[in-house]
N, C-alpha and C. Protein backbone atom coordinates (compact mmCIF):
# COMPACT_ATOMS: atom_id res chain seq x y z
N UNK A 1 95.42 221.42 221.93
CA UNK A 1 94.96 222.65 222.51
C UNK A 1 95.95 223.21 223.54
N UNK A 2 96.41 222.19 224.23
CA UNK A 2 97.65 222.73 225.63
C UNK A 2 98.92 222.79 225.02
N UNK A 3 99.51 222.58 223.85
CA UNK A 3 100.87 222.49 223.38
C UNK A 3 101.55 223.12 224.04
N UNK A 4 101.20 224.24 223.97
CA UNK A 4 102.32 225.46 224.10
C UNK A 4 102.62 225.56 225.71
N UNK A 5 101.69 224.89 226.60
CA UNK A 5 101.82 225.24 228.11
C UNK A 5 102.58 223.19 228.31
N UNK A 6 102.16 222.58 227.55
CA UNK A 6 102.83 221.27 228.18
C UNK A 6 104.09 221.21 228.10
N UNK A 7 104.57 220.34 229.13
CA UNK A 7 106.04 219.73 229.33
C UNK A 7 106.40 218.40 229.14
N UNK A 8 107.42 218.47 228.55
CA UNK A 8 108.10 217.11 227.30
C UNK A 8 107.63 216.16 228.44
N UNK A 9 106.58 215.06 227.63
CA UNK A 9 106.39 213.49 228.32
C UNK A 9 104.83 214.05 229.20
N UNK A 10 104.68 214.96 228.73
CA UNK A 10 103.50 215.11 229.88
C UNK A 10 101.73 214.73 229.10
N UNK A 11 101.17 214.07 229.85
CA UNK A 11 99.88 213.61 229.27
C UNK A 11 98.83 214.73 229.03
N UNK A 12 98.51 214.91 227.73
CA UNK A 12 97.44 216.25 227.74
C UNK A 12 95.97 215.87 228.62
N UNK A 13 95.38 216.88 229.20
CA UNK A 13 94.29 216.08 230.25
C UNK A 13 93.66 216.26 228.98
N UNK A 14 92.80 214.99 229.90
CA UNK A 14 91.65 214.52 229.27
C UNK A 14 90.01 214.83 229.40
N UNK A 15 90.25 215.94 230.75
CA UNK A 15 88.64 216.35 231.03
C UNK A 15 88.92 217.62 231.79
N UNK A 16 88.14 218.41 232.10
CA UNK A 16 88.15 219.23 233.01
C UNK A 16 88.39 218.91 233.89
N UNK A 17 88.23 218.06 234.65
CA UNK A 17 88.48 217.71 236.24
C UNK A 17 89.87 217.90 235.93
N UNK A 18 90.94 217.29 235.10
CA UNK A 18 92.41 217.17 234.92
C UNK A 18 92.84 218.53 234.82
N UNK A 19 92.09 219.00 234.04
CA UNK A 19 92.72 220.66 233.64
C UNK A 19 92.64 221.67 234.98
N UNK A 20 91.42 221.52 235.93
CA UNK A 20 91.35 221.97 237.14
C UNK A 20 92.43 221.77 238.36
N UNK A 21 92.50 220.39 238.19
CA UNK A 21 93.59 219.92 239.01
C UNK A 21 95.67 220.01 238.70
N UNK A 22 95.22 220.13 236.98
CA UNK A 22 96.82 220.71 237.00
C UNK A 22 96.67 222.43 237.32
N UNK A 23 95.78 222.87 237.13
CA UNK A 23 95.87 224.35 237.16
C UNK A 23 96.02 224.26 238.87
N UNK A 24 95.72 223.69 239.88
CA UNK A 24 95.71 224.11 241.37
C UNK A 24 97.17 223.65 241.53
N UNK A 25 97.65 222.67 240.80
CA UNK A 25 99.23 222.79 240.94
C UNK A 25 99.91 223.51 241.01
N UNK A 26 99.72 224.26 239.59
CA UNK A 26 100.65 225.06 239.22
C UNK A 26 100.14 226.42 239.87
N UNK A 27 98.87 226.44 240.64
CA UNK A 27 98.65 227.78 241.62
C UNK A 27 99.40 227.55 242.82
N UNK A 28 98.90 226.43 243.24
CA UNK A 28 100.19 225.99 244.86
C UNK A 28 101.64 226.33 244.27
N UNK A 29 102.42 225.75 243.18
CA UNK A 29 103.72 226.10 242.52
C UNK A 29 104.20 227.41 242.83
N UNK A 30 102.65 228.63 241.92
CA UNK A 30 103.12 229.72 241.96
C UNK A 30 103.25 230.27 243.55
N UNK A 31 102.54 229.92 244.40
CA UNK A 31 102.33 230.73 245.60
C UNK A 31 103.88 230.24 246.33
N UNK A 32 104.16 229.03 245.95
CA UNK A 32 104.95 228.62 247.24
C UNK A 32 106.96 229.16 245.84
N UNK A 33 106.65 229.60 245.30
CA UNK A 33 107.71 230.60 244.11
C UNK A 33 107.55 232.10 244.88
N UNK A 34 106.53 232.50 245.51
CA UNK A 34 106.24 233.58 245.60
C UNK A 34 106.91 233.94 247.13
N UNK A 35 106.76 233.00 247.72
CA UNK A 35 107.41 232.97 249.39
C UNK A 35 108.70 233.16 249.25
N UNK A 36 109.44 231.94 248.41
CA UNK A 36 110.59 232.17 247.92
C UNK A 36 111.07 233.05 247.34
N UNK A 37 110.66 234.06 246.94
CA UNK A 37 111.35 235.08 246.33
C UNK A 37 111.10 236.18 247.41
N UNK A 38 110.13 236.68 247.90
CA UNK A 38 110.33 237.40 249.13
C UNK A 38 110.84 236.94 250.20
N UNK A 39 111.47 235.51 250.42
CA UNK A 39 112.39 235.69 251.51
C UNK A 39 113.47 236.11 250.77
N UNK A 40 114.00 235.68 249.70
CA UNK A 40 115.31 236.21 248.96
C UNK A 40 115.37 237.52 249.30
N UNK A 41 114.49 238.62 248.66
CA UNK A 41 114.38 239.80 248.84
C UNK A 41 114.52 240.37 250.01
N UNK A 42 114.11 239.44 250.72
CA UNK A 42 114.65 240.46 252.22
C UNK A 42 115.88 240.01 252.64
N UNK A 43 116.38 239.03 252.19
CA UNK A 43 118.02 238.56 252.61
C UNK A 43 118.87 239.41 251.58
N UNK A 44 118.17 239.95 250.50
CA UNK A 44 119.33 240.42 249.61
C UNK A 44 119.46 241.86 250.47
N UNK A 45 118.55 242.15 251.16
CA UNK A 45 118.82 243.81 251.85
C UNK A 45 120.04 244.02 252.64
N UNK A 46 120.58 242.73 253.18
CA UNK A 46 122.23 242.63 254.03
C UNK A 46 123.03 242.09 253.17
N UNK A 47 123.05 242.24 251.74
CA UNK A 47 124.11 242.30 250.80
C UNK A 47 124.72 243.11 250.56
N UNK A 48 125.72 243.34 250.16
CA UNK A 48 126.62 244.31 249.50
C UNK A 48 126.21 244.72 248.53
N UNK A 49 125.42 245.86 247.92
CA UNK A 49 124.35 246.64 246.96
C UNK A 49 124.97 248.05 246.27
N UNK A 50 125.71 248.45 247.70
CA UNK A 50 126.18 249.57 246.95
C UNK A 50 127.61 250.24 246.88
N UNK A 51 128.11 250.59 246.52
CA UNK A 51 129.96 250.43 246.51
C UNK A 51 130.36 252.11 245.78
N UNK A 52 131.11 252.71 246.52
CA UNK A 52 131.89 254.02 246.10
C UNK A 52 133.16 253.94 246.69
N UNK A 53 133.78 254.44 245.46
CA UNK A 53 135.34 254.29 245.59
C UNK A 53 136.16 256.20 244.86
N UNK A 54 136.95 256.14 246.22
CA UNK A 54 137.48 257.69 245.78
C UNK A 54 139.21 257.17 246.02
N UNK A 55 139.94 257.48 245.22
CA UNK A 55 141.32 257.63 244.82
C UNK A 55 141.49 258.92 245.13
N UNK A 56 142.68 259.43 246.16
CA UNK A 56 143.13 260.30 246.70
C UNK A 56 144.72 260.34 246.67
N UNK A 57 145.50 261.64 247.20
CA UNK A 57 147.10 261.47 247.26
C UNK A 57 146.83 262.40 248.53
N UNK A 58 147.03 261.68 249.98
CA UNK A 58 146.68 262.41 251.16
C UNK A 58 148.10 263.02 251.95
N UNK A 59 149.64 262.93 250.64
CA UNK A 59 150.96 263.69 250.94
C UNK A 59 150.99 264.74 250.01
N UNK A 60 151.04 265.45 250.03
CA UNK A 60 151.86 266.54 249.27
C UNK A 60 153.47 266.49 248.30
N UNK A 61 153.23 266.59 247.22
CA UNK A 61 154.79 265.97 246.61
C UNK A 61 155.18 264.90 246.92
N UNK A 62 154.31 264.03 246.90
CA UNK A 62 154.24 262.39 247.16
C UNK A 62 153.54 261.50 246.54
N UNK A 63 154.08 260.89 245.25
CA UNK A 63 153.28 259.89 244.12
C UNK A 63 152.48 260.16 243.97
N UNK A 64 151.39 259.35 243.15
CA UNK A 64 149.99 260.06 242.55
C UNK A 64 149.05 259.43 243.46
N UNK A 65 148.00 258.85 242.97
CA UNK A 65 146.55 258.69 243.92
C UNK A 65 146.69 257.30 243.93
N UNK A 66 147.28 257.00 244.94
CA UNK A 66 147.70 255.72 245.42
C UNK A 66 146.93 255.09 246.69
N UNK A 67 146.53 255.98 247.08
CA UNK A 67 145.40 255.91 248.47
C UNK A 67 144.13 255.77 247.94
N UNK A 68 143.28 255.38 249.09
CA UNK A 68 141.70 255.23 248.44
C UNK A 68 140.79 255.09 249.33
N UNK A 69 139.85 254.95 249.12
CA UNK A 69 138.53 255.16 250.11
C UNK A 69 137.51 253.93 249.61
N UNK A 70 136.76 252.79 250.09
CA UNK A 70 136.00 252.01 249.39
C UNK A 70 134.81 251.71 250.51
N UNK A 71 133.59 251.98 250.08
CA UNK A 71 132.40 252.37 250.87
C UNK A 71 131.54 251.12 250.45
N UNK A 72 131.45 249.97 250.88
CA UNK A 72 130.49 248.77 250.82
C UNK A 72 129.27 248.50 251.82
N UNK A 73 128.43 249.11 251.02
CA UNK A 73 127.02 249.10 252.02
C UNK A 73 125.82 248.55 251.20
N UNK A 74 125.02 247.73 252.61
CA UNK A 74 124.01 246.93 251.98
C UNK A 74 122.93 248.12 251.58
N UNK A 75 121.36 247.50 251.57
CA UNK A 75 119.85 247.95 250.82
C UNK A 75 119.55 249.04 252.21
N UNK A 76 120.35 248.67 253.24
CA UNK A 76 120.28 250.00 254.70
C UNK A 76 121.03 250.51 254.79
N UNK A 77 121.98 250.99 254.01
CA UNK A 77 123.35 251.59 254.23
C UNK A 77 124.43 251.02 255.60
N UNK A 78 123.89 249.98 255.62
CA UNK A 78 124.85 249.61 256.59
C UNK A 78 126.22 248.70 256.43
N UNK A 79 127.07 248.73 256.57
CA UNK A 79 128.62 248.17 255.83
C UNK A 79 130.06 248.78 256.43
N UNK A 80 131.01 248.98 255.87
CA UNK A 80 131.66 249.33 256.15
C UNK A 80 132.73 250.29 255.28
N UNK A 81 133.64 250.91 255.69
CA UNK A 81 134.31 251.81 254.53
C UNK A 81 135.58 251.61 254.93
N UNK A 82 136.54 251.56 253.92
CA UNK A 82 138.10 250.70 254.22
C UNK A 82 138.91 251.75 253.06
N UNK A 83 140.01 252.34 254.16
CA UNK A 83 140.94 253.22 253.66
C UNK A 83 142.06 252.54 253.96
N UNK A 84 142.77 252.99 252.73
CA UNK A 84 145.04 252.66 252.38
C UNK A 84 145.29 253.70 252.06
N UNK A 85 146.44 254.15 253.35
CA UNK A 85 146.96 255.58 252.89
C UNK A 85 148.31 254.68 252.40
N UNK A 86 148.83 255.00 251.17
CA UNK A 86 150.32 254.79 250.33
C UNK A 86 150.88 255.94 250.68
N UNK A 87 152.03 255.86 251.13
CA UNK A 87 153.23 256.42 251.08
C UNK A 87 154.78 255.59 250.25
N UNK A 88 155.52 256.47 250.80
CA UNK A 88 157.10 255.53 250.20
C UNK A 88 157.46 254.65 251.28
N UNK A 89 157.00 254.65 252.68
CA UNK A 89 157.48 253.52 253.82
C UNK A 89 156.38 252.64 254.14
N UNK A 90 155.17 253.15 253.03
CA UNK A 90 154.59 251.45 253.64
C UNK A 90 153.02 252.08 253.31
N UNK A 91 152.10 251.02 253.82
CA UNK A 91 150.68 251.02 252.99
C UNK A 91 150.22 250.60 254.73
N UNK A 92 149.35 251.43 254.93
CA UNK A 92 148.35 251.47 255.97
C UNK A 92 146.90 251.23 255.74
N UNK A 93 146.16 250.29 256.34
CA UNK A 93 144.79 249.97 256.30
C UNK A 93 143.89 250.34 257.44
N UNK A 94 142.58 250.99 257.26
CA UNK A 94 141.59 251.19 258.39
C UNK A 94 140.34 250.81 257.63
N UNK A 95 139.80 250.08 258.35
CA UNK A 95 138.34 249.79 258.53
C UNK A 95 137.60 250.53 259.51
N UNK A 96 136.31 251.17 259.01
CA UNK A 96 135.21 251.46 260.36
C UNK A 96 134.16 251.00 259.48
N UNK A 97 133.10 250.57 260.61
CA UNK A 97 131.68 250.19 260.67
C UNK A 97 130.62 251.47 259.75
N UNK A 98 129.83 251.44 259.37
CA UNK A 98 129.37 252.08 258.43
C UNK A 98 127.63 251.53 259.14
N UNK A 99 126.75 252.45 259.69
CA UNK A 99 125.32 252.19 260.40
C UNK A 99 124.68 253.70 259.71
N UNK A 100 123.72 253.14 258.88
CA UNK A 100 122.59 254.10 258.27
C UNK A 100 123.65 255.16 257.96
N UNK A 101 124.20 254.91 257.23
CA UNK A 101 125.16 255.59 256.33
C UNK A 101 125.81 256.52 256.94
N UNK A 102 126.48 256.03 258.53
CA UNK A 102 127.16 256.94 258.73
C UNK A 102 127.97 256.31 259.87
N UNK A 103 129.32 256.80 261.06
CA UNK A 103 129.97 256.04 261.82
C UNK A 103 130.18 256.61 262.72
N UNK A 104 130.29 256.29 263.63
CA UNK A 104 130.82 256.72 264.87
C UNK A 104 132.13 256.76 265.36
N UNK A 105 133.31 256.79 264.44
CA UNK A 105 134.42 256.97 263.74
C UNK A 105 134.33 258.47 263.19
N UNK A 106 135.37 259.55 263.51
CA UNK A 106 135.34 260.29 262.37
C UNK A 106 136.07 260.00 261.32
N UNK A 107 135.25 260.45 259.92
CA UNK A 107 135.45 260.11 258.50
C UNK A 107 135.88 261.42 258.17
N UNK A 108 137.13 261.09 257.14
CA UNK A 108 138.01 262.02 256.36
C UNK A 108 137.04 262.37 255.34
N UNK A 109 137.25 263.26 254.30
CA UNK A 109 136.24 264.03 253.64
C UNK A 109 136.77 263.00 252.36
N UNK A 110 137.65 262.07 251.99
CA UNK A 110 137.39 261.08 251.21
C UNK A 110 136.83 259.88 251.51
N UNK A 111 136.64 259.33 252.85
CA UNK A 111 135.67 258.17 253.28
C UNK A 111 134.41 259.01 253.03
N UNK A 112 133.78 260.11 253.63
CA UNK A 112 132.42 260.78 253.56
C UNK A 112 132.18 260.79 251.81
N UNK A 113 133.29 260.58 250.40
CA UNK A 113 132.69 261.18 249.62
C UNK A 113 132.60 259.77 249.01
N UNK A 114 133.20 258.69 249.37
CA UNK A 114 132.77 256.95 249.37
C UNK A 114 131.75 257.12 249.71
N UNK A 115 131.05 257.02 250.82
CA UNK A 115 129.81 256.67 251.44
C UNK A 115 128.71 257.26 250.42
N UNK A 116 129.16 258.35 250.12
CA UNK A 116 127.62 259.38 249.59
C UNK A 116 128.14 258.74 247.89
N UNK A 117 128.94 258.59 247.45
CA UNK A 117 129.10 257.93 246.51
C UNK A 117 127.95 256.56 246.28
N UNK A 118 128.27 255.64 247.18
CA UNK A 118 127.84 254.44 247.27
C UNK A 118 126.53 254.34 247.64
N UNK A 119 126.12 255.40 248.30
CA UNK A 119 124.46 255.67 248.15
C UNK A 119 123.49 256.18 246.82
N UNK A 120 124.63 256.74 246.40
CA UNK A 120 123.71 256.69 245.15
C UNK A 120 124.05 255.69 244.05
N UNK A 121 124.44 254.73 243.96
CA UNK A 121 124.76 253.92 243.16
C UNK A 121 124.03 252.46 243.81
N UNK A 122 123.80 251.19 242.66
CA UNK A 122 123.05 250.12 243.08
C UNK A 122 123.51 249.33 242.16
N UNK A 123 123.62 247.82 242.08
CA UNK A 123 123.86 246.83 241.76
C UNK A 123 123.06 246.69 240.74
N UNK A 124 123.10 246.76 239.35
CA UNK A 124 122.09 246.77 238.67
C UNK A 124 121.70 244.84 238.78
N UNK A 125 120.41 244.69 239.11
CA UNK A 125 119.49 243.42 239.58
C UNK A 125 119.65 242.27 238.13
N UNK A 126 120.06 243.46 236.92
CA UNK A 126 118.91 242.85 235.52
C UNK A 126 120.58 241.68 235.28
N UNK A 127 121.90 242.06 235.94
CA UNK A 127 123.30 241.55 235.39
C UNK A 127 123.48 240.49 236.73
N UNK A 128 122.70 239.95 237.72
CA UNK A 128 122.88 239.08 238.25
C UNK A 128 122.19 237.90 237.61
């Protein structure tokens, strides 16, 4: 009668009392699965969730889109956004802080189009 729910080596009960008592198992099981996954869920909110990236050429008659903009923000928009301006004498890096999707840094109109990029985009859940 239990086939389909038993596990290899496991004794089929033998009375109701057994069937009662594996079922409160596997209710304690489910509840204490259930804690565990809502703490996950709220730790996944300070992950890295959402990501926009803009390729720019911020010289004039100067190589192609070698520069870039990369907007990494968690489930609050909070993260950071990291620009490389390329030139021919060298590669420059800036980081600023990124709070509810926005900084207290002014942002070039290719960090601003990272950010709004990366807000609308999400980690699809179903490829982890």
């Amino acid at each position: 009668m239990f086939e389909l729910f038993k596990k290899e080596n496991e004794i089929e009960p033998k009375d109701l009392r057994q069937v009662i008592s594996q079922f409160k198992n596997l209710k304690k099981d489910f509840k204490e699965m259930s804690i565990e996954l809502n703490n996950l869920k709220k730790e996944s909110k300070f992950s890295v969730q959402k990501v926009g990236v803009v390729r720019f050429n911020p010289f004039k008659n100067q190589g192609g889109n070698q520069s870039f903009s990369v907007a990494l923000l968690d489930g609050n928009n909070d993260g950071i956004i990291i620009t490389s301006f390329y030139n021919r004498n060298g590669n420059r890096i800036f980081g600023k802080p990124i709070k509810k999707g926005r900084s207290i840094y002014i942002l070039s109109e290719e960090e601003k189009s990272a950010i709004e990029k990366a807000k609308k985009t999400r980690i699809n859940r179903k490829e982890i």
